[in-house]
C-alpha atoms as a PDB file:
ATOM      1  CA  UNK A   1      35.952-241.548 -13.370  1.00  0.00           C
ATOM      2  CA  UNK A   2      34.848-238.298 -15.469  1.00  0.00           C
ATOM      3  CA  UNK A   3      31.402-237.984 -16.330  1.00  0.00           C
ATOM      4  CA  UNK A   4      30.072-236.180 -19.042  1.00  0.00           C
ATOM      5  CA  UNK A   5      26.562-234.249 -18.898  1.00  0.00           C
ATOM      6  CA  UNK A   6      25.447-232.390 -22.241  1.00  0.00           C
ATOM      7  CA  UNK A   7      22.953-229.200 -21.411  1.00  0.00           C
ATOM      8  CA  UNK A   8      20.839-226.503 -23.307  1.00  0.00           C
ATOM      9  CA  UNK A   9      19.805-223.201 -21.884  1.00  0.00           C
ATOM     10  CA  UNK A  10      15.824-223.250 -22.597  1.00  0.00           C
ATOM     11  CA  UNK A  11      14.448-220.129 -23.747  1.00  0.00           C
ATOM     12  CA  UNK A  12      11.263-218.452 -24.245  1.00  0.00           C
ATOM     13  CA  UNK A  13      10.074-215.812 -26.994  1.00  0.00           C
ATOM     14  CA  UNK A  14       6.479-214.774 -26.186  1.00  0.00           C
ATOM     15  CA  UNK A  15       6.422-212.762 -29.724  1.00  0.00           C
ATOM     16  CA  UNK A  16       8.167-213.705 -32.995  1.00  0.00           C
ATOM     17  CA  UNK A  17       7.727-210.630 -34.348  1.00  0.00           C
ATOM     18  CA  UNK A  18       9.778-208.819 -31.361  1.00  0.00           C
ATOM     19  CA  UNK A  19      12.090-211.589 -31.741  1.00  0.00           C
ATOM     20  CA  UNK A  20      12.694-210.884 -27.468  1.00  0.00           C
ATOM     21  CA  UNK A  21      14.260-214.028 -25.628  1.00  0.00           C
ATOM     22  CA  UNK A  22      14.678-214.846 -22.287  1.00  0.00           C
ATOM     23  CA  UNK A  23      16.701-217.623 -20.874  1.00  0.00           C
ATOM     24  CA  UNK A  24      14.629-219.402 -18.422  1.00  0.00           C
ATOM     25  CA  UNK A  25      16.369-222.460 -17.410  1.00  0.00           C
ATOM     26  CA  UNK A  26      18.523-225.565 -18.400  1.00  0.00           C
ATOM     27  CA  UNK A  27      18.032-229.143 -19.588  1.00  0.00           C
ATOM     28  CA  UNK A  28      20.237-231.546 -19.237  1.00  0.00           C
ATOM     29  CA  UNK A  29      20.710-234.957 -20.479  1.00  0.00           C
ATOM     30  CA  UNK A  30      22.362-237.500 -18.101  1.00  0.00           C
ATOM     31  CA  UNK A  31      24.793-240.112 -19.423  1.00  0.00           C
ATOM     32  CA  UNK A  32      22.214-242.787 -18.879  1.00  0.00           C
ATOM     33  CA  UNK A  33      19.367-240.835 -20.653  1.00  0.00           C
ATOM     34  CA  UNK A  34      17.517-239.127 -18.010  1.00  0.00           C
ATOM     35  CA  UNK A  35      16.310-235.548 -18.743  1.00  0.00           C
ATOM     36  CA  UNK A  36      16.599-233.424 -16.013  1.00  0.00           C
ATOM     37  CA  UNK A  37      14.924-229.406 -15.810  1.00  0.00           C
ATOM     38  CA  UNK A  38      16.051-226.441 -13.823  1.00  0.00           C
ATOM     39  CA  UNK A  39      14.197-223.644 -13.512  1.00  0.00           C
ATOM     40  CA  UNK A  40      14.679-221.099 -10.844  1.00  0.00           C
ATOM     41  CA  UNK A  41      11.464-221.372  -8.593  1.00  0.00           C
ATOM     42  CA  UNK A  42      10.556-217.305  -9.431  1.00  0.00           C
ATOM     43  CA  UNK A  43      10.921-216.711 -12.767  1.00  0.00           C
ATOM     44  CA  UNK A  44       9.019-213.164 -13.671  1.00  0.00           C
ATOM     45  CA  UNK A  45      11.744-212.515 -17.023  1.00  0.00           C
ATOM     46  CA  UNK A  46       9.394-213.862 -19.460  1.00  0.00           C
ATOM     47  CA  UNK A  47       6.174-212.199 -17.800  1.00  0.00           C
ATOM     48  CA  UNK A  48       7.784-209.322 -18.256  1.00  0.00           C
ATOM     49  CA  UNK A  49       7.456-209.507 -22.064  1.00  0.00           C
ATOM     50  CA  UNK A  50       3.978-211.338 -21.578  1.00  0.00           C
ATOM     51  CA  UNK A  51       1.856-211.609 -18.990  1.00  0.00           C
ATOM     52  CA  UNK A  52       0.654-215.233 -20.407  1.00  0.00           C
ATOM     53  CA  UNK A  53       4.373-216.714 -19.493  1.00  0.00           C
ATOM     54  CA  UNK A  54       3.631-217.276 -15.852  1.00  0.00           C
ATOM     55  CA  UNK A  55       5.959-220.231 -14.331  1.00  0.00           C
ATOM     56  CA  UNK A  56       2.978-222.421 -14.673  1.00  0.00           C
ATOM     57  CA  UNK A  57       2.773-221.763 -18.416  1.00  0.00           C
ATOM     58  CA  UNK A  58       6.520-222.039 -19.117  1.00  0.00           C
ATOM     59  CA  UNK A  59       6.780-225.495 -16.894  1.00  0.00           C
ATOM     60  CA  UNK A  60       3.213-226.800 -18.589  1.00  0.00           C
ATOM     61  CA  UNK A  61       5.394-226.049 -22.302  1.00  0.00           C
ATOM     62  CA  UNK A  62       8.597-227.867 -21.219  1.00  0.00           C
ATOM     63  CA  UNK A  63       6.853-231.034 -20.085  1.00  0.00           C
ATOM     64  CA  UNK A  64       5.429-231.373 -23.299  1.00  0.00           C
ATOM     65  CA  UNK A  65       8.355-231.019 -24.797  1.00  0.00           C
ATOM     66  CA  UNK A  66      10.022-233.316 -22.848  1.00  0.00           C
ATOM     67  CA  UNK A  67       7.719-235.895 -23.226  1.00  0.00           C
ATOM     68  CA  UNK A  68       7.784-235.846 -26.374  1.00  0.00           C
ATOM     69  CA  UNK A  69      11.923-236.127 -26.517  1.00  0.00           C
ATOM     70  CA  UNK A  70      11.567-238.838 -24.238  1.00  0.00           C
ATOM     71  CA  UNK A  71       9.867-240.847 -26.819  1.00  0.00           C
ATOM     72  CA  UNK A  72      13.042-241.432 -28.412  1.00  0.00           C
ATOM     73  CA  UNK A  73      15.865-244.138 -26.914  1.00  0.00           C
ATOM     74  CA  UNK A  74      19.338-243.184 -27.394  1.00  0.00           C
ATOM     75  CA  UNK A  75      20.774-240.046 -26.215  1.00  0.00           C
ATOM     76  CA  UNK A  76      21.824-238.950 -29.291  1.00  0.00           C
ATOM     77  CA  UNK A  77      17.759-238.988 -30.828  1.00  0.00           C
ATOM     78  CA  UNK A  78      16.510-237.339 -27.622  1.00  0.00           C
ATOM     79  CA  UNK A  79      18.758-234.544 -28.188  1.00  0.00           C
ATOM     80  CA  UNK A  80      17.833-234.136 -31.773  1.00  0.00           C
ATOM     81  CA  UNK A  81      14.377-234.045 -30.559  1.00  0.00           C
ATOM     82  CA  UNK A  82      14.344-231.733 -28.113  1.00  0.00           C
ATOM     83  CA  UNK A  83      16.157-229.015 -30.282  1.00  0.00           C
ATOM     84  CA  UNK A  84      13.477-230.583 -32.956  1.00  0.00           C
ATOM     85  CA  UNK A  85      10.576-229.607 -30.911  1.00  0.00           C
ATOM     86  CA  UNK A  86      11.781-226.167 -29.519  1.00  0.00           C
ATOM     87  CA  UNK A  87      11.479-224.123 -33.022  1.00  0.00           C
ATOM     88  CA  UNK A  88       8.578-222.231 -31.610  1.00  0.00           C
ATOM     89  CA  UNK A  89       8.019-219.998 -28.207  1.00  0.00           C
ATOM     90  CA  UNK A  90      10.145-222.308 -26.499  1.00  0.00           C
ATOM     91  CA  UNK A  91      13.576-222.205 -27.561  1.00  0.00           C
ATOM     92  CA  UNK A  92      16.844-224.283 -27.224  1.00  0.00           C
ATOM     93  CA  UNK A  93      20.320-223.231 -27.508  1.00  0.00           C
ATOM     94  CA  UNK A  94      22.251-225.891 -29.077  1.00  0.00           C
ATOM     95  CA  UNK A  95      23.527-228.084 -26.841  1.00  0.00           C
ATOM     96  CA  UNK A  96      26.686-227.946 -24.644  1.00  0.00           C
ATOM     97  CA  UNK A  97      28.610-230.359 -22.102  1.00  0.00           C
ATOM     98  CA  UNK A  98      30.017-230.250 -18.319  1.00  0.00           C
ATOM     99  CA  UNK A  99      32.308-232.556 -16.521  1.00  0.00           C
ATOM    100  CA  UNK A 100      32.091-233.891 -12.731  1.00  0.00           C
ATOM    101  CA  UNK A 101      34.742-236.190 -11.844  1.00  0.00           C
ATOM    102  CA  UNK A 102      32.072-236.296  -8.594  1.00  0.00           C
ATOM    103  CA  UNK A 103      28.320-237.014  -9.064  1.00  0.00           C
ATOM    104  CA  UNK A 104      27.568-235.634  -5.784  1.00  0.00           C
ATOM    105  CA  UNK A 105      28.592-231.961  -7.226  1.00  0.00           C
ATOM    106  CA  UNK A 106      25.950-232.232  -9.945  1.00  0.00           C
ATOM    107  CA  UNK A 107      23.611-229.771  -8.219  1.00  0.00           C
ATOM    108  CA  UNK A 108      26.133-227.543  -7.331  1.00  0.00           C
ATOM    109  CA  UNK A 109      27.356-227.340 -11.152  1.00  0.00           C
ATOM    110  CA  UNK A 110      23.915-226.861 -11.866  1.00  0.00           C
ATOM    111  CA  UNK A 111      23.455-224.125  -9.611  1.00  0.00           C
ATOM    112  CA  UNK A 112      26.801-222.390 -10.771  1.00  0.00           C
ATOM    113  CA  UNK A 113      25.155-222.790 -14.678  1.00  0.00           C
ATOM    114  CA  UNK A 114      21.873-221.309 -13.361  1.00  0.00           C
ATOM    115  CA  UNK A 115      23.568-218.276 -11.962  1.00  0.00           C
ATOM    116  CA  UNK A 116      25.880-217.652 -15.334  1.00  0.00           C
ATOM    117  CA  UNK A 117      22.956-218.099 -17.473  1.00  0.00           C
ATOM    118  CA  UNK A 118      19.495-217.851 -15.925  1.00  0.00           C
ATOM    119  CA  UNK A 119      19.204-216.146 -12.448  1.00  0.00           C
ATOM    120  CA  UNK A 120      18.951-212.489 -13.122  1.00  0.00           C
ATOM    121  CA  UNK A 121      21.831-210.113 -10.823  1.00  0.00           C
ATOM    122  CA  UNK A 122      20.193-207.443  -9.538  1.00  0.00           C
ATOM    123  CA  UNK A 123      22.721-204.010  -9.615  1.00  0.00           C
ATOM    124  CA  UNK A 124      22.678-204.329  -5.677  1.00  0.00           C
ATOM    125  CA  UNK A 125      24.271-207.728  -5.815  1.00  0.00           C
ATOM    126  CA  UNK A 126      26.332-206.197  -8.424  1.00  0.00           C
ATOM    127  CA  UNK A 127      27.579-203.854  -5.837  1.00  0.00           C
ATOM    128  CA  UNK A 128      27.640-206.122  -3.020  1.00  0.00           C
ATOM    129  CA  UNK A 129      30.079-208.064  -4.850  1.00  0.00           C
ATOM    130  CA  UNK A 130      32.384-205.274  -5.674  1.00  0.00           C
ATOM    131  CA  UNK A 131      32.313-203.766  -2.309  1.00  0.00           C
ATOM    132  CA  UNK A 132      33.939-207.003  -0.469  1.00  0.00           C
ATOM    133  CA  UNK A 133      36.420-207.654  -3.094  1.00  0.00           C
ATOM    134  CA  UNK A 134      37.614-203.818  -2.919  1.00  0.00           C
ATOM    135  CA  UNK A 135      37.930-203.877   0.585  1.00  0.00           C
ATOM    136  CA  UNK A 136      39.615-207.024  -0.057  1.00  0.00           C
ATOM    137  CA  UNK A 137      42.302-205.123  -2.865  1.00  0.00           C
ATOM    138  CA  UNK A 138      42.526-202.135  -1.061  1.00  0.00           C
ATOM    139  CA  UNK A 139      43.825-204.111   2.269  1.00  0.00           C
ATOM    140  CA  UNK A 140      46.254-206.133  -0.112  1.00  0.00           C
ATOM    141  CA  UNK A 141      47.565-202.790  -1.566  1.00  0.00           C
ATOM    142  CA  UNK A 142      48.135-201.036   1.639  1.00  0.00           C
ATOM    143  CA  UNK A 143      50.248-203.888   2.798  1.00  0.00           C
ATOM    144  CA  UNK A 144      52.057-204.120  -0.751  1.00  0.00           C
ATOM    145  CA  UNK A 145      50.411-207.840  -1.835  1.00  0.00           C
ATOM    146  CA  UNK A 146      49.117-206.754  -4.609  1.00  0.00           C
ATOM    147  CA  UNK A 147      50.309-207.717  -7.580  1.00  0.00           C
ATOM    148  CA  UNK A 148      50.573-205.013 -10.790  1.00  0.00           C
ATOM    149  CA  UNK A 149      50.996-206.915 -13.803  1.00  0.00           C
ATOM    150  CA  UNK A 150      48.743-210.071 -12.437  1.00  0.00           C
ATOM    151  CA  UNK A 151      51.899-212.311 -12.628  1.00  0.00           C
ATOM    152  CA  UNK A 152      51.436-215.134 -10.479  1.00  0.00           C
ATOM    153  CA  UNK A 153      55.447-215.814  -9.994  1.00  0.00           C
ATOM    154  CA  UNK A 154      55.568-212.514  -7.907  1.00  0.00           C
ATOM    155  CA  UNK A 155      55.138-214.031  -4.744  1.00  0.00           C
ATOM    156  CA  UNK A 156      52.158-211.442  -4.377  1.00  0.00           C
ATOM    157  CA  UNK A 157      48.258-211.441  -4.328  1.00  0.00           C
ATOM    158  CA  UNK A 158      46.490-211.470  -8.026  1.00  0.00           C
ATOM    159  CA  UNK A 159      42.773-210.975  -8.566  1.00  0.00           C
ATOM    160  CA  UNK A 160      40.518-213.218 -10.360  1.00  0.00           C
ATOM    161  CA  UNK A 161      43.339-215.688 -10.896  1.00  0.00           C
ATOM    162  CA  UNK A 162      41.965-218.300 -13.405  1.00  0.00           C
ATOM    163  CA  UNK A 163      41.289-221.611 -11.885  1.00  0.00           C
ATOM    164  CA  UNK A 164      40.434-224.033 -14.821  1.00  0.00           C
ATOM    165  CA  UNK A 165      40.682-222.575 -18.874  1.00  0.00           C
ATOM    166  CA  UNK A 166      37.820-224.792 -19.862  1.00  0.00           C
ATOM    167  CA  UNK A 167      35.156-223.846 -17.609  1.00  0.00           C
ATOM    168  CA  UNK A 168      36.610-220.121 -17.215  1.00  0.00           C
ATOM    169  CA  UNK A 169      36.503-220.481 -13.475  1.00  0.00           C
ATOM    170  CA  UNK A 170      38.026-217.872 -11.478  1.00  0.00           C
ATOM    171  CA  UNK A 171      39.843-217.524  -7.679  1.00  0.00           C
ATOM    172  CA  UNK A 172      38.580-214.078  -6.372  1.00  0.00           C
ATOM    173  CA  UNK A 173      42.271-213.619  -4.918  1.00  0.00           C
ATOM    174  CA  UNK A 174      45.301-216.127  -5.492  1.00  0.00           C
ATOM    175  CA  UNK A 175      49.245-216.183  -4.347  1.00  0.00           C
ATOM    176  CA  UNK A 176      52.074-218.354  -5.000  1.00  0.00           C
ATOM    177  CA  UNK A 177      54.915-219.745  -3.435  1.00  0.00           C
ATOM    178  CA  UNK A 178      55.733-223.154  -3.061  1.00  0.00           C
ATOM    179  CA  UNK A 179      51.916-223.849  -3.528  1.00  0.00           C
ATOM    180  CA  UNK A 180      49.235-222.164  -4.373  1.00  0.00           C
ATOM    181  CA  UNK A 181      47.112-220.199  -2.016  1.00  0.00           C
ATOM    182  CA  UNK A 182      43.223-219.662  -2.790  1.00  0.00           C
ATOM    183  CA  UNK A 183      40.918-217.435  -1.555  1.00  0.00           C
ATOM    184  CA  UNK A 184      36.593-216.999  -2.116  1.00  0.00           C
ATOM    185  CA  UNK A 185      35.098-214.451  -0.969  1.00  0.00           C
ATOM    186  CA  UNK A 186      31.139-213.828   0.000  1.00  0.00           C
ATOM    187  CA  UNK A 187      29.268-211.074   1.570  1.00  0.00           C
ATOM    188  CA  UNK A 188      25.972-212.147   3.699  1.00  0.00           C
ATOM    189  CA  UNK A 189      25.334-208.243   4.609  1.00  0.00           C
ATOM    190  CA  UNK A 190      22.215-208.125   2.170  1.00  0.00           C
ATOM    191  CA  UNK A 191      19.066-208.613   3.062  1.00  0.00           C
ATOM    192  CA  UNK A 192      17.936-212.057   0.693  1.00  0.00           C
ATOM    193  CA  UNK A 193      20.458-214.106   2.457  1.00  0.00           C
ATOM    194  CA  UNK A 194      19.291-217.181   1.404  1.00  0.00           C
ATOM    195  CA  UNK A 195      20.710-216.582  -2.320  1.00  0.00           C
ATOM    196  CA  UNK A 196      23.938-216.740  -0.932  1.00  0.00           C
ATOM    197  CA  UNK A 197      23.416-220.688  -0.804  1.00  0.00           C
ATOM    198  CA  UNK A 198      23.854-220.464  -4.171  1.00  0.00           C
ATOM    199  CA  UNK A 199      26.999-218.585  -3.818  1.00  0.00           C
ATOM    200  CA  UNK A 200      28.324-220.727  -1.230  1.00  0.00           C
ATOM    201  CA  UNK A 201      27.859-223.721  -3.772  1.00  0.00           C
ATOM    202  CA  UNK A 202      29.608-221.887  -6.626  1.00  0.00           C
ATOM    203  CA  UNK A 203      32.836-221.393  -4.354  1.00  0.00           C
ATOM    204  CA  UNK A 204      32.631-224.845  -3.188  1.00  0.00           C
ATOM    205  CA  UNK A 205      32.814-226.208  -6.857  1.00  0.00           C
ATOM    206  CA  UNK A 206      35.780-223.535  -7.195  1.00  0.00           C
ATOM    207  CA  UNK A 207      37.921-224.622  -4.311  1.00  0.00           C
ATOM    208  CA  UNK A 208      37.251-228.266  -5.536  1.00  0.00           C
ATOM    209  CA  UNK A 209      38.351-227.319  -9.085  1.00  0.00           C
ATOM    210  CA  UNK A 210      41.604-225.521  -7.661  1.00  0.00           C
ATOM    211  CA  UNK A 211      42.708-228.918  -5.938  1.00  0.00           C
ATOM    212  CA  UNK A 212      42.288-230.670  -8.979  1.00  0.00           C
ATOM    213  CA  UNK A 213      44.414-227.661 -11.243  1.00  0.00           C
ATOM    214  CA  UNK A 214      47.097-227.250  -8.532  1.00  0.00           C
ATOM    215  CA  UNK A 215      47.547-230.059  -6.510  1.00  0.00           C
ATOM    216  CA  UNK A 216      46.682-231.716  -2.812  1.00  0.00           C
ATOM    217  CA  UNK A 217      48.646-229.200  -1.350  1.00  0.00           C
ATOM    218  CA  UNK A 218      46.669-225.953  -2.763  1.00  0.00           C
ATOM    219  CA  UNK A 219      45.633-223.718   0.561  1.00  0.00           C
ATOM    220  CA  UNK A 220      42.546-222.767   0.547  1.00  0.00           C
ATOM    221  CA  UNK A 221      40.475-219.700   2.026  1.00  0.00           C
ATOM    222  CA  UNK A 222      37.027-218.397   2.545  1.00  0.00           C
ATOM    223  CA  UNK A 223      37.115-214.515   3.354  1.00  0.00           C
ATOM    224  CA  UNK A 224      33.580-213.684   4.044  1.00  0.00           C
ATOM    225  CA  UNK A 225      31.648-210.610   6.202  1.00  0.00           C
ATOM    226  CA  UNK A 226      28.576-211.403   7.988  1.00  0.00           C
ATOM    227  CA  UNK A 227      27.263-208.971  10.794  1.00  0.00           C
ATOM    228  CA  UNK A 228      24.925-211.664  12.478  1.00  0.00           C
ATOM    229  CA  UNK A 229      24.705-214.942  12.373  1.00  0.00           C
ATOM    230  CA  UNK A 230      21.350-216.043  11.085  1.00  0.00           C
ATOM    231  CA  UNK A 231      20.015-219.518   9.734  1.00  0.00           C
ATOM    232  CA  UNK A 232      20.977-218.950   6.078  1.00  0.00           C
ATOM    233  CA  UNK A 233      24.984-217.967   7.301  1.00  0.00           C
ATOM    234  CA  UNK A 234      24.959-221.160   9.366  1.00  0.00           C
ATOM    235  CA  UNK A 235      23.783-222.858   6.296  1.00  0.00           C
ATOM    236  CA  UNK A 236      26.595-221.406   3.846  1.00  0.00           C
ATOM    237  CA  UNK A 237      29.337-221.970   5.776  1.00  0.00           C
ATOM    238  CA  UNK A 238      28.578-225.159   6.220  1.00  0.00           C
ATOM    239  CA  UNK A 239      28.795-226.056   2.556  1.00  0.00           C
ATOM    240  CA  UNK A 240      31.997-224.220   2.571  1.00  0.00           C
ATOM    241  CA  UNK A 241      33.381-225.639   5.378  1.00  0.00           C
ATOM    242  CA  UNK A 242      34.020-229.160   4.003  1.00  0.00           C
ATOM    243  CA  UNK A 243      35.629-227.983   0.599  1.00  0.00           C
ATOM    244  CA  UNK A 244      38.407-225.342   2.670  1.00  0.00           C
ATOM    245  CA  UNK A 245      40.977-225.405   5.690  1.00  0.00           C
ATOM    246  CA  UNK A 246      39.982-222.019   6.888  1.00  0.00           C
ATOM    247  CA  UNK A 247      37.212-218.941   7.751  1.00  0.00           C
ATOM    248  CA  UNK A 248      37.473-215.438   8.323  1.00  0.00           C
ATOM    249  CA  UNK A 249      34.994-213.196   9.379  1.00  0.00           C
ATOM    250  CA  UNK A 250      36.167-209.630   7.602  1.00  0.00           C
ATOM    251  CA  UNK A 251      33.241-208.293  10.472  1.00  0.00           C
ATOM    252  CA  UNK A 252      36.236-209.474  13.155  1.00  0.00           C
ATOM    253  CA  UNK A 253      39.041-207.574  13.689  1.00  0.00           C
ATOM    254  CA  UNK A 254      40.832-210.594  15.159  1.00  0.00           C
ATOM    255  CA  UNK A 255      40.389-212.944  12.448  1.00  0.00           C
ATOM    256  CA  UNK A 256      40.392-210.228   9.317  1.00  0.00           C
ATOM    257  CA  UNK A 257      44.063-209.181  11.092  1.00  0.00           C
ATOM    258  CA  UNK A 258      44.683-213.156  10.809  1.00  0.00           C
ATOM    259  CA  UNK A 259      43.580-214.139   7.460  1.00  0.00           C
ATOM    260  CA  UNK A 260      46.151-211.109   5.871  1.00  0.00           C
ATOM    261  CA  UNK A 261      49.162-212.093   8.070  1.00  0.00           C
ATOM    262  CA  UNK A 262      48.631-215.741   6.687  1.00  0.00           C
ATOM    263  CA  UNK A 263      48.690-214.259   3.188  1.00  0.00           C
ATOM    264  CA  UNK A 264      51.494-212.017   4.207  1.00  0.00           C
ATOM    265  CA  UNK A 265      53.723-214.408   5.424  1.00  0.00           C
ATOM    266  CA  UNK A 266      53.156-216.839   2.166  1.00  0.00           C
ATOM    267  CA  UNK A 267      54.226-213.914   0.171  1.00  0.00           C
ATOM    268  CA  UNK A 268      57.474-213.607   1.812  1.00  0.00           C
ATOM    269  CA  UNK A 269      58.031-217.305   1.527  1.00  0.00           C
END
């Protein structure tokens, strides 16, 4: 059965005047009342406008909010509270709602909303993240997978294929024949491996998602490159591991060579 969270992103403004706001973390109120706070465990945006928003500050000025929303009984009143009592330097966007059909993916769905609209990217992930999915495209092109226009009915690769219209979830790489094939893709070559758990979470949710959109019968792929094997790896892939059929090390030659000639026998099929 479908279960229905409703969130807000909290914010903080140190000055009114500046009118500057951070997002900081999320609330979220369960379907049986319970108020629930995420806050990424290093959070320096706001004492970067002001030195007085440490992560002991910030935490000390949501409890008392939330204490005071939990005053109320229904759901409904607790909302209305909480959006009451954040008019000042801690802020509330109004609130929104997310759907598990799955308690046990709560965190991860957390996590992914963290990531969208808390966690700051730094321009090195930023170019992590572009440099495995080009490698990615540019071995699709040579072999002719890639799609042009993006049409899925090709029979050929498209990027950033969307996975569920509500949510805006996306497939890194998708291709079609009689089912659909699915591919996520994650680079441990950076040196803070252990925010890849994150990642790893994120892509678990997504392969979950595509088996819901298109069927029991979706294949599904993880395409990652790591050059060692350290605690953190072990730790991703074994998220990933329960929510896909197969993974490929791009670092291998063996099974990098084997992950395309699966794709490029789907796309003649």
């Amino acid at each position: 059965m479908a279960t229905w969270y409703r969130y807000t992103v909290l914010r903080v403004c140190p000055d009114k005047i500046r009118g500057e706001i951070v997002n900081v973390g999320i609330c979220v109120v369960c379907p049986d009342g319970r108020i629930n706070i995420h806050m990424p465990d290093k959070m320096r945006k706001a004492a970067a406008l002001d030195s007085r928003y440490s992560a002991d500050f910030i935490n000390e000025a949501v409890e008392g909010l939330i204490s005071f929303a939990e005053c109320s009984t229904s759901i409904q009143e607790r909302e209305s509270a909480i959006l009451f009592a954040s008019q000042d330097n801690i802020r509330c966007s109004e609130f929104a709602e997310f759907r598990l059909d799955d308690p046990d993916l709560y965190h991860a769905k957390v996590g992914e909303l963290l990531k969208l609209l808390v966690t700051p990217v730094t321009l090195r992930e930023k170019a992590k993240i572009r440099r495995i999915t080009t490698t990615v495209k540019n071995e699709f092109m040579e072999r002719g997978l890639l799609a042009e226009s993006g049409d899925i009915n090709e029979h050929l690769v498209v990027a950033q294929y969307p996975i569920d219209d509500k949510t805006g979830l996306k497939a890194d790489f998708a291709l079609k024949n009689s089912v659909m094939h699915i591919t996520q893709t994650i680079d441990f070559n950076v040196k803070a491996q252990t925010s890849k758990l994150q990642e790893a979470a994120l892509d678990a949710v997504k392969l979950d998602m595509a088996t819901r959109s298109f069927g029991d019968n979706t294949a599904k792929y993880v395409l990652y490159s790591a050059k060692r094997n350290s605690e953190p790896v072990k730790q991703a892939l074994s998220i990933l591991e329960d929510h896909t059929e197969l993974l490929f090390n791009l670092e291998s030659a063996t099974e990098s060579k084997e992950y395309f000639d699966i794709l490029a026998r789907a796309a003649a099929h």
